[in-house]
PDB file of N, CA and C in Angstrom:
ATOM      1  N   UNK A   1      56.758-125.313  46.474  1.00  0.00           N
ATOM      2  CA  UNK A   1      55.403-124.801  46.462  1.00  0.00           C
ATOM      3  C   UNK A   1      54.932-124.742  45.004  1.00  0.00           C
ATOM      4  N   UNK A   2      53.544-124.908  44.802  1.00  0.00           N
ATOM      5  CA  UNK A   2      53.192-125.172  43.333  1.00  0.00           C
ATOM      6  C   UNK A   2      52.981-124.045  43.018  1.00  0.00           C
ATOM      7  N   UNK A   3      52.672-123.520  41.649  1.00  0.00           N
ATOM      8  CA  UNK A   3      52.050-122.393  41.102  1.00  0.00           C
ATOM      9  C   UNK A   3      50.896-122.124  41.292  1.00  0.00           C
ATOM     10  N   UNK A   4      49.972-122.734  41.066  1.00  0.00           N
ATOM     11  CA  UNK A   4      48.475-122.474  41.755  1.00  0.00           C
ATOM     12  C   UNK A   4      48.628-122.034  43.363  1.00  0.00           C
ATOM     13  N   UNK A   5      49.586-122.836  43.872  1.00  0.00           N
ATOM     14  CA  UNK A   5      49.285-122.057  45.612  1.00  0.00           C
ATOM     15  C   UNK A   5      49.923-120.975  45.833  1.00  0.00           C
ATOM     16  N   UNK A   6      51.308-120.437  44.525  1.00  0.00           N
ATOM     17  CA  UNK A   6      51.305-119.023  44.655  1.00  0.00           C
ATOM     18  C   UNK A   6      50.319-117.663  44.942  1.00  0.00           C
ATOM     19  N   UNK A   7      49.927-118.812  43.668  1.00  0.00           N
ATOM     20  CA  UNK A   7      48.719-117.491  43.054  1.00  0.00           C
ATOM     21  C   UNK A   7      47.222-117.525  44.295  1.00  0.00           C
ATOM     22  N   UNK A   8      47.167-118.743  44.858  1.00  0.00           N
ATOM     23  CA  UNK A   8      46.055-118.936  45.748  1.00  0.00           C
ATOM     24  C   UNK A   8      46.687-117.675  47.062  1.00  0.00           C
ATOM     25  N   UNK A   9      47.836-117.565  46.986  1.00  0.00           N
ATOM     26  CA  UNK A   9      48.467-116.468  48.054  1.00  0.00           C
ATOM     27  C   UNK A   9      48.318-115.243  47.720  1.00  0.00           C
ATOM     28  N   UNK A  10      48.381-115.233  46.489  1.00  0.00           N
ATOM     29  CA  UNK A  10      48.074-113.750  45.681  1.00  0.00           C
ATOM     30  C   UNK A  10      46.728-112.562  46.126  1.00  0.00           C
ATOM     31  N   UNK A  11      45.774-113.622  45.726  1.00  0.00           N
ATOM     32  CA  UNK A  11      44.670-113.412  45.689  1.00  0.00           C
ATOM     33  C   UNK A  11      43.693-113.548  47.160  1.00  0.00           C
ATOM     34  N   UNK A  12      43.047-112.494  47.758  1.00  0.00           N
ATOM     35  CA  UNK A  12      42.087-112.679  48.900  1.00  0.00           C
ATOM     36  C   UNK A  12      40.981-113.411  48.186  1.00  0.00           C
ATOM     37  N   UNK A  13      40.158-113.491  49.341  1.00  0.00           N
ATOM     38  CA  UNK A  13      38.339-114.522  48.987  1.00  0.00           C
ATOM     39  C   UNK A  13      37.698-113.304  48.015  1.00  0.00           C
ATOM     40  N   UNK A  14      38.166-112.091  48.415  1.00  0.00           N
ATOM     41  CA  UNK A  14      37.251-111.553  47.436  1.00  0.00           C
ATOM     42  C   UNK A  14      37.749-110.750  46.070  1.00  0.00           C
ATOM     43  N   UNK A  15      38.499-111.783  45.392  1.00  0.00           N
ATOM     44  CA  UNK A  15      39.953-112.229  44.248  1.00  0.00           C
ATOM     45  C   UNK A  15      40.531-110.433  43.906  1.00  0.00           C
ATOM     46  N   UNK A  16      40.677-109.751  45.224  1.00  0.00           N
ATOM     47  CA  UNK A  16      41.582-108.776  44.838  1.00  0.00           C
ATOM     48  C   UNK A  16      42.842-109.147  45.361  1.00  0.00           C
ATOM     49  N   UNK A  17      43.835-108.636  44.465  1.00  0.00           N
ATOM     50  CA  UNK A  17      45.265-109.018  44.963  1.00  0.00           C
ATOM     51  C   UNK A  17      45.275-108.221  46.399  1.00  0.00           C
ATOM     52  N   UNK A  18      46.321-108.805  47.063  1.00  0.00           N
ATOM     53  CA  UNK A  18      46.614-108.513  48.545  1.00  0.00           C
ATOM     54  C   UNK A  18      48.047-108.106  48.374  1.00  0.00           C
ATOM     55  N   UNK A  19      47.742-106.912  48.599  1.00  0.00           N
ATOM     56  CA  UNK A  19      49.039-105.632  48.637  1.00  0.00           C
ATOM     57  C   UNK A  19      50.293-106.215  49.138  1.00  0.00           C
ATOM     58  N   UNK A  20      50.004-106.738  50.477  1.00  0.00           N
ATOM     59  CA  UNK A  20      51.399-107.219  50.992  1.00  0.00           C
ATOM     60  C   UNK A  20      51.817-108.510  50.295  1.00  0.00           C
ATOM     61  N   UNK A  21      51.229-108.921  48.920  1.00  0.00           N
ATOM     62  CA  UNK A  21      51.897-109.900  48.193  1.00  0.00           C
ATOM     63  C   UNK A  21      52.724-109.216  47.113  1.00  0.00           C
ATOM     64  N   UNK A  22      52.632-108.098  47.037  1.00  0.00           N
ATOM     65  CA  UNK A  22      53.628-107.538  46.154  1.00  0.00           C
ATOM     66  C   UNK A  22      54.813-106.468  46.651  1.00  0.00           C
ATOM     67  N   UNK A  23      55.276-107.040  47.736  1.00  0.00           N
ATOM     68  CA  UNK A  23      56.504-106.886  47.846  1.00  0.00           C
ATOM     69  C   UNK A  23      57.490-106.796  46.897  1.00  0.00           C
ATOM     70  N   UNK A  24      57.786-106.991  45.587  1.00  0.00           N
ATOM     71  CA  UNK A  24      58.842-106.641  44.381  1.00  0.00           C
ATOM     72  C   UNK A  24      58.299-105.710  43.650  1.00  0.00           C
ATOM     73  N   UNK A  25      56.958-105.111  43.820  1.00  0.00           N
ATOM     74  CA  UNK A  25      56.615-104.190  43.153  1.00  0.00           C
ATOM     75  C   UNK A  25      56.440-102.925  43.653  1.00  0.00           C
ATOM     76  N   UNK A  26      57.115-101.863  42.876  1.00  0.00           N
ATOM     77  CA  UNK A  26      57.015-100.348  43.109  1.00  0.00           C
ATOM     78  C   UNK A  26      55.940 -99.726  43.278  1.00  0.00           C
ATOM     79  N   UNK A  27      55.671 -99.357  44.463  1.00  0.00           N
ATOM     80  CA  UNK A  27      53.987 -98.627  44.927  1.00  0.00           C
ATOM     81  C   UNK A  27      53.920 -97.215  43.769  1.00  0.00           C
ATOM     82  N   UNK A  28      53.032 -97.184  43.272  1.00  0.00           N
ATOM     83  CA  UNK A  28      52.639 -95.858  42.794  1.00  0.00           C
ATOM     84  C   UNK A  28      53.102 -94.651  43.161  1.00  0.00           C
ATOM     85  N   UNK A  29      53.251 -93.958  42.361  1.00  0.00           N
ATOM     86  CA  UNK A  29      53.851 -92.623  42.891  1.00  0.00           C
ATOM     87  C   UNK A  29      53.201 -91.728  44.136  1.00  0.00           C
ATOM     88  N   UNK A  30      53.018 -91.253  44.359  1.00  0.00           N
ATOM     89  CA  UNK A  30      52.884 -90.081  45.893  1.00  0.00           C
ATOM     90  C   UNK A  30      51.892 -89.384  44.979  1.00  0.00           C
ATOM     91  N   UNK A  31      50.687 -89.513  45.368  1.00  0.00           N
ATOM     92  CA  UNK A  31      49.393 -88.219  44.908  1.00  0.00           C
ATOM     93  C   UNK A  31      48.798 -88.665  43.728  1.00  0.00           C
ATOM     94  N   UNK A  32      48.924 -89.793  43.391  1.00  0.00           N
ATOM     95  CA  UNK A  32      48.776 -90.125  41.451  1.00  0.00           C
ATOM     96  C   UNK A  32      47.810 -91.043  41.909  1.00  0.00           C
ATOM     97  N   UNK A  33      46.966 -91.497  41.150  1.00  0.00           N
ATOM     98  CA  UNK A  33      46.143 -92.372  40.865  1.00  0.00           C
ATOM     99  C   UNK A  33      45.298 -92.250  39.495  1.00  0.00           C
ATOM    100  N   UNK A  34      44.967 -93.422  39.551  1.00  0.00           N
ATOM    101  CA  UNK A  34      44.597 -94.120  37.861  1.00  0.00           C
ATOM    102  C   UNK A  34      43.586 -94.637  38.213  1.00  0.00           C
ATOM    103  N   UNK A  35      42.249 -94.624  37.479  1.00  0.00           N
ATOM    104  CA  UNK A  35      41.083 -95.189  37.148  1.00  0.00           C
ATOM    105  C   UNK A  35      40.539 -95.235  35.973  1.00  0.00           C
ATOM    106  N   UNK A  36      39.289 -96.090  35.831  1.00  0.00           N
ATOM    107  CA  UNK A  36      38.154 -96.126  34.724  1.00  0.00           C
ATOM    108  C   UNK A  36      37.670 -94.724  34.872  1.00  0.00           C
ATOM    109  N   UNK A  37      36.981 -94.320  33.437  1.00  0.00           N
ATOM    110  CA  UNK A  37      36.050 -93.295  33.696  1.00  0.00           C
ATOM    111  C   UNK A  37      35.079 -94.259  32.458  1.00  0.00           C
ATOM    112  N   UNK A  38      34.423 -94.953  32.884  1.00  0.00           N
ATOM    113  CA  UNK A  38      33.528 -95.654  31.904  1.00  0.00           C
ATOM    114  C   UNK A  38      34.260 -96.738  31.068  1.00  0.00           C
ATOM    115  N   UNK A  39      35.169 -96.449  29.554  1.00  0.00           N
ATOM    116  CA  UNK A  39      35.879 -97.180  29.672  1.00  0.00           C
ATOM    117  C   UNK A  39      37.539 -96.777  29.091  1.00  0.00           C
ATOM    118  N   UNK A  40      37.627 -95.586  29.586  1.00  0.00           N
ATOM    119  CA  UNK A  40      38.739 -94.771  29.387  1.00  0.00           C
ATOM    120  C   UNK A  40      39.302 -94.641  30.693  1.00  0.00           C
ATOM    121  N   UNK A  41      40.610 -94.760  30.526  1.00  0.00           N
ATOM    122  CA  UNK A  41      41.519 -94.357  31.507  1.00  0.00           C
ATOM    123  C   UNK A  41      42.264 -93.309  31.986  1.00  0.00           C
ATOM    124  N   UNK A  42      41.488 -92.972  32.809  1.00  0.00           N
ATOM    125  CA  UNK A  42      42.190 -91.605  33.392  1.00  0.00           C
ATOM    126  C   UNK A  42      43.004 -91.661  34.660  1.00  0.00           C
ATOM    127  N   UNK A  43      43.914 -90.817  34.530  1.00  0.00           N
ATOM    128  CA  UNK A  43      44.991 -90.619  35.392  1.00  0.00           C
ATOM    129  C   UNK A  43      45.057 -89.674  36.326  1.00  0.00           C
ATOM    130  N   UNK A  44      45.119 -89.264  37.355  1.00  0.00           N
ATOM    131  CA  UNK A  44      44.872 -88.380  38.846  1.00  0.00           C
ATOM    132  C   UNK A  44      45.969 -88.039  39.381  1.00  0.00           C
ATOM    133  N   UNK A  45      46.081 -86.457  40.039  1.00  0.00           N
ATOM    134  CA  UNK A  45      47.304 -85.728  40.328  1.00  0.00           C
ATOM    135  C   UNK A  45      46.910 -84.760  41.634  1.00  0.00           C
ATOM    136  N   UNK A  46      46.663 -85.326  42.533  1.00  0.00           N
ATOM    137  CA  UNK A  46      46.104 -84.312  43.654  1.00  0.00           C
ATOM    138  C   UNK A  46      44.384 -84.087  43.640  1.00  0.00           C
ATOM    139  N   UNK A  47      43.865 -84.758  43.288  1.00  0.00           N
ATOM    140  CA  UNK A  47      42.257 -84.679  43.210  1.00  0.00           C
ATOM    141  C   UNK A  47      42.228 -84.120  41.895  1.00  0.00           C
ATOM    142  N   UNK A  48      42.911 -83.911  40.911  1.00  0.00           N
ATOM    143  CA  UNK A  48      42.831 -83.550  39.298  1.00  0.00           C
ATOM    144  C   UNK A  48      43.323 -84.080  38.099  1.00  0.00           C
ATOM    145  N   UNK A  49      42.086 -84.420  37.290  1.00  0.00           N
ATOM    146  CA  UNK A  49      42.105 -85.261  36.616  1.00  0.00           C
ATOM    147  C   UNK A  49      43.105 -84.579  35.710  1.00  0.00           C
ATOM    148  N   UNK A  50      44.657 -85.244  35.298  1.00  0.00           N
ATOM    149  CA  UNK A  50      45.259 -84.746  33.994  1.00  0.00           C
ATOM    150  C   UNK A  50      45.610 -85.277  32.631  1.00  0.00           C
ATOM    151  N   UNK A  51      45.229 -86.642  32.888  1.00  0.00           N
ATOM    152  CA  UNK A  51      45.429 -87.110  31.500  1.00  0.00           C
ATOM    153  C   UNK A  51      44.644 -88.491  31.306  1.00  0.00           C
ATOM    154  N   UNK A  52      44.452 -88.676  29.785  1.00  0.00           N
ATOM    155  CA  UNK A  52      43.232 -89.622  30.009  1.00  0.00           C
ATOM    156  C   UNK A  52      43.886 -90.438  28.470  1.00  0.00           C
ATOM    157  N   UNK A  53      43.770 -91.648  28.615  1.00  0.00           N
ATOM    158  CA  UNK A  53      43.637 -92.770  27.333  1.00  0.00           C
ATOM    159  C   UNK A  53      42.062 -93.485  26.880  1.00  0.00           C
ATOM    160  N   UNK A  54      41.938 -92.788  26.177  1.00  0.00           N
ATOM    161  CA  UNK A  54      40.489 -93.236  25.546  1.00  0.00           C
ATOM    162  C   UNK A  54      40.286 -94.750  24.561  1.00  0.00           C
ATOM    163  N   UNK A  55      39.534 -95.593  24.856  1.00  0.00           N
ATOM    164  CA  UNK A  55      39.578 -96.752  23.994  1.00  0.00           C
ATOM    165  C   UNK A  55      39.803 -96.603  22.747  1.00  0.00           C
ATOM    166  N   UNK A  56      39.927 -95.583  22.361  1.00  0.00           N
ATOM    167  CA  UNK A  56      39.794 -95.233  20.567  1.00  0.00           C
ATOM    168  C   UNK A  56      41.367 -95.262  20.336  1.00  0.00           C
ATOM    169  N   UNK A  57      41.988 -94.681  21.744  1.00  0.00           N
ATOM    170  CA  UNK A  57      43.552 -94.834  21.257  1.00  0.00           C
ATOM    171  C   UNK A  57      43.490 -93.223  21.610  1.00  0.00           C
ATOM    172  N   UNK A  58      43.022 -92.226  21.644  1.00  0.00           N
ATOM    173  CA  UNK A  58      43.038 -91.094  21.998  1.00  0.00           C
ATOM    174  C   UNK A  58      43.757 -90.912  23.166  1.00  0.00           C
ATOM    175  N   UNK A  59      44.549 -89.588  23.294  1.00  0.00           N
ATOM    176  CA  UNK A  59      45.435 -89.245  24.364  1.00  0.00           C
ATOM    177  C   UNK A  59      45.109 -87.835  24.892  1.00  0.00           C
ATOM    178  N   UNK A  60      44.641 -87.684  25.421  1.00  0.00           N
ATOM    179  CA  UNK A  60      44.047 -86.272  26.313  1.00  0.00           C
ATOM    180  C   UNK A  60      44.715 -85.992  27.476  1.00  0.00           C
ATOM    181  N   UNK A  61      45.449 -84.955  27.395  1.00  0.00           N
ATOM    182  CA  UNK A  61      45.533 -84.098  28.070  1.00  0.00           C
ATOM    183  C   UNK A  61      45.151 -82.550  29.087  1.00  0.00           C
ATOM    184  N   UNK A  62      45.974 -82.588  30.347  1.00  0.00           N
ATOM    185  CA  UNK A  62      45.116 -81.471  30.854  1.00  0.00           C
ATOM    186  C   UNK A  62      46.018 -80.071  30.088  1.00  0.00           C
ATOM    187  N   UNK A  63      47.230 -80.026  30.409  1.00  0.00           N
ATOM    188  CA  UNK A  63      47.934 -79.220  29.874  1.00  0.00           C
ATOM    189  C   UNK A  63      48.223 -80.004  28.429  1.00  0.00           C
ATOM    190  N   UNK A  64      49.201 -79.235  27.954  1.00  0.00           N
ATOM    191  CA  UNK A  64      50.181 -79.496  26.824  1.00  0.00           C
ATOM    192  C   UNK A  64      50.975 -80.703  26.630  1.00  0.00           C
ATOM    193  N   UNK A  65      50.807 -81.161  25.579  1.00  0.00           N
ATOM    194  CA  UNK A  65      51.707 -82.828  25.097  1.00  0.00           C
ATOM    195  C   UNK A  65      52.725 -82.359  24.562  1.00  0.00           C
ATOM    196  N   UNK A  66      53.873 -82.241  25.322  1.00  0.00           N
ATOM    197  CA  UNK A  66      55.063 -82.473  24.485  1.00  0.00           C
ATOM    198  C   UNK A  66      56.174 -83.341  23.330  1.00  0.00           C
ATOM    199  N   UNK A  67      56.704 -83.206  22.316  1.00  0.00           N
ATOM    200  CA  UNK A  67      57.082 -84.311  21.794  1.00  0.00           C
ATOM    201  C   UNK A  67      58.589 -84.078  21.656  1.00  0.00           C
ATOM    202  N   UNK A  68      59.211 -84.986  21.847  1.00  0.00           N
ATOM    203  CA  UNK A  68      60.862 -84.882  21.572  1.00  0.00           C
ATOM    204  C   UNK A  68      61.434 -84.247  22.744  1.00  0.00           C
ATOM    205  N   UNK A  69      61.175 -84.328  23.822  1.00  0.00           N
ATOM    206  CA  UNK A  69      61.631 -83.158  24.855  1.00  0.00           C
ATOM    207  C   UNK A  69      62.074 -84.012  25.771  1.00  0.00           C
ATOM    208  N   UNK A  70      62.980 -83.472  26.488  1.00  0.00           N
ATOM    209  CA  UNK A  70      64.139 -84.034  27.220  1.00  0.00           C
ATOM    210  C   UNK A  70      63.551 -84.422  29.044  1.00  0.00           C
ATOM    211  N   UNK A  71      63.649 -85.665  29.566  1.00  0.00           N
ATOM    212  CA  UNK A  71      63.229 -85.372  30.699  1.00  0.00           C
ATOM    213  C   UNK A  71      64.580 -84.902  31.847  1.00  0.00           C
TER     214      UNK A  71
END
């Protein structure tokens, strides 16, 4: 099978990937979700927004940023 007809499998008519083509990939965590907020990226935890990457490179948080800490 060629590479283009992979990718033609990849992709539905309306060029969003089709979930059940990613079978090797790890579904998102349970309750989390990630979006745009204009053109920053924010991250979602139960309907609450907790952390956000701003185009500037900025890192926002809802709580506290830890550094050096053990998971």
């Amino acid at each position: 099978m060629t590479k283009a007809r992979l990718m033609a499998d990849l992709i539905d008519n309306n060029g969003d990937v089709q979930l059940a083509a990613l079978d090797n990939v790890a579904a998102f965590p349970t309750n989390w979700s990630a979006a745009l907020s204009g053109s920053d990226m924010v991250f979602n935890y139960n309907g609450t927004d907790v952390f956000k990457i701003t185009t500037a490179g900025a890192v926002v948080a809802l709580d506290d940023i830890t550094a050096f800490g053990t998971v």
